[in-house]
C-alpha atoms as a PDB file:
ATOM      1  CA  UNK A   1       3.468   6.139  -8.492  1.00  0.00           C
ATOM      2  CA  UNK A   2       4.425   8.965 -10.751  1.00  0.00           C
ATOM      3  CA  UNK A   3       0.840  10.148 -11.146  1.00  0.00           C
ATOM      4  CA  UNK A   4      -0.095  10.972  -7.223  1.00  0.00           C
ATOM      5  CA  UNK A   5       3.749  11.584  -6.719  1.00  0.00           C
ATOM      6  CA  UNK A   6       3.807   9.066  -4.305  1.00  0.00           C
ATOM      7  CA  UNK A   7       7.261   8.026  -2.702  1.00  0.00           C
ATOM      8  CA  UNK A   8       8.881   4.406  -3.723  1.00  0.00           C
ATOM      9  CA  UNK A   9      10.353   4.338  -0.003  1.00  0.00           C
ATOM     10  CA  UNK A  10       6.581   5.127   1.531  1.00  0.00           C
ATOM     11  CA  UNK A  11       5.186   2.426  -0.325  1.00  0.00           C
ATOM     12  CA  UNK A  12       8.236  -0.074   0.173  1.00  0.00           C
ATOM     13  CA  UNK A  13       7.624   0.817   4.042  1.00  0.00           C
ATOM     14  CA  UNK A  14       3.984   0.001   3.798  1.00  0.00           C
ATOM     15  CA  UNK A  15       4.424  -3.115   2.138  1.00  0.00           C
ATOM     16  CA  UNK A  16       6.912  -4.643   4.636  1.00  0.00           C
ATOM     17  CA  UNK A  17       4.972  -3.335   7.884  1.00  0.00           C
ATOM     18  CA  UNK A  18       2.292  -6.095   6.345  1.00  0.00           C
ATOM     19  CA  UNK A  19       4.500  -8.901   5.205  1.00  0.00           C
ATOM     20  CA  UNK A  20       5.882  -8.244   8.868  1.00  0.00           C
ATOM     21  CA  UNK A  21       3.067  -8.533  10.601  1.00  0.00           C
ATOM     22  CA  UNK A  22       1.151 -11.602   8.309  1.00  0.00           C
ATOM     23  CA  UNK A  23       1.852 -14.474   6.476  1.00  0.00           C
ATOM     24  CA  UNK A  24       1.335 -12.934   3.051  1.00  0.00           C
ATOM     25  CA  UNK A  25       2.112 -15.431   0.056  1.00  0.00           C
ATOM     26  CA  UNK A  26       0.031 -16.285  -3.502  1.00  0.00           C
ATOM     27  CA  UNK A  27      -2.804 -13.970  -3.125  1.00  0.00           C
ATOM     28  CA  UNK A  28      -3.644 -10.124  -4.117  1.00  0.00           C
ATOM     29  CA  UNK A  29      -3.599  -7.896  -0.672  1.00  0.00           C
ATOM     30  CA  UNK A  30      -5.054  -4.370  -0.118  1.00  0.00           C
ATOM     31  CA  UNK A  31      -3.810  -2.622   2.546  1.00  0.00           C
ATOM     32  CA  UNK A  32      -4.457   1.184   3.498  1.00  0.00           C
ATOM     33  CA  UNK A  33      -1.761   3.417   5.401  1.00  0.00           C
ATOM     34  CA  UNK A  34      -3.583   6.171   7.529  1.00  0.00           C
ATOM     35  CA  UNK A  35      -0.289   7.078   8.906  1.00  0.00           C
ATOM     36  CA  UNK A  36       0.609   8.856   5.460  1.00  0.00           C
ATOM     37  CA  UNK A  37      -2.472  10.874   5.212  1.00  0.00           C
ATOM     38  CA  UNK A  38      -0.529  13.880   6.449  1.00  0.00           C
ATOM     39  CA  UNK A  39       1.855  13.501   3.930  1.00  0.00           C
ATOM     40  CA  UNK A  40      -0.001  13.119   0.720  1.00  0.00           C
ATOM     41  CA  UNK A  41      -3.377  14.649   2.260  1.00  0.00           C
ATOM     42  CA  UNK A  42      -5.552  11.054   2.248  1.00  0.00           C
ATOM     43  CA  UNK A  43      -4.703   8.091   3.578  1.00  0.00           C
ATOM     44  CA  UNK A  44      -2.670   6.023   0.886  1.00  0.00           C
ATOM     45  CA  UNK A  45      -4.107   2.219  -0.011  1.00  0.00           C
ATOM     46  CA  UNK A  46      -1.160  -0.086  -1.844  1.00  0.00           C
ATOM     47  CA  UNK A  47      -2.525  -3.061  -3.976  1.00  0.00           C
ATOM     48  CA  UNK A  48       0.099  -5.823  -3.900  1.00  0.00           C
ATOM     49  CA  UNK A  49       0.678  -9.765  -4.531  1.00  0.00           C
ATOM     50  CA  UNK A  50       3.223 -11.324  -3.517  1.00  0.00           C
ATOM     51  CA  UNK A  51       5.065 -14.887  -4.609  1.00  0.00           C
ATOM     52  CA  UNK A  52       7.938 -16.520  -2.702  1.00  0.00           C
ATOM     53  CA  UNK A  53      10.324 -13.789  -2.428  1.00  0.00           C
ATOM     54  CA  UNK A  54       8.924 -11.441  -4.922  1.00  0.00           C
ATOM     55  CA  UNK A  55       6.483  -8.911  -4.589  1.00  0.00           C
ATOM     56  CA  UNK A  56       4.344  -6.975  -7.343  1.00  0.00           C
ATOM     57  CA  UNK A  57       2.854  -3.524  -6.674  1.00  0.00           C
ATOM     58  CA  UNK A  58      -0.215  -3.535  -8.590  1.00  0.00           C
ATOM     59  CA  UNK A  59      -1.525  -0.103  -8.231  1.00  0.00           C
ATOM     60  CA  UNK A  60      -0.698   2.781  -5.249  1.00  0.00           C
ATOM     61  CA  UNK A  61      -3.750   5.689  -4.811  1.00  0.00           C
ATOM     62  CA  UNK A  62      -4.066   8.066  -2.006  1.00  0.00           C
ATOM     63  CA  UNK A  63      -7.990   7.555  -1.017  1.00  0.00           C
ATOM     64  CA  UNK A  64      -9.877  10.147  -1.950  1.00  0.00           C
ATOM     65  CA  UNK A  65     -13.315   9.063   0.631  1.00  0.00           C
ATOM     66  CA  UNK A  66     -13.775   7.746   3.345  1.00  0.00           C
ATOM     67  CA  UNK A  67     -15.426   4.258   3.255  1.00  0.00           C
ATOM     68  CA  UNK A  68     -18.938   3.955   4.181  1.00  0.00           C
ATOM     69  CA  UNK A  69     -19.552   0.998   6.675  1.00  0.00           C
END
């Protein structure tokens, strides 16, 4: 997170608006935050797994392009 200077608290905050919303458990999850693109200038995407109660950021990168359908 030190590289793109991105907060802890933003991606704690991203990460529990998921587990929130889903039933995350066992398997690697993507998920990308459009409401931060103001703040670090692209929307940021958080790779996470999570097991039982603990949760492993794998990587955190604001997106540079937009996705082509």
């Amino acid at each position: 997170m030190q590289l793109y200077k991105v907060e802890e608290s933003d991606v704690v905050e991203t990460i529990n608006s998921t587990i929130a919303d889903e039933q995350v458990s066992g398997k690697k999850r993507e998920i990308v935050n459009k409401e931060l693109a103001r703040k670090y200038r692209f929307p940021l995407k958080v790779i996470f797994a999570q097991e039982n109660d603990k949760i492993l950021v794998i990587t955190v990168y604001p997106l540079r392009k937009e996705r082509k359908s």
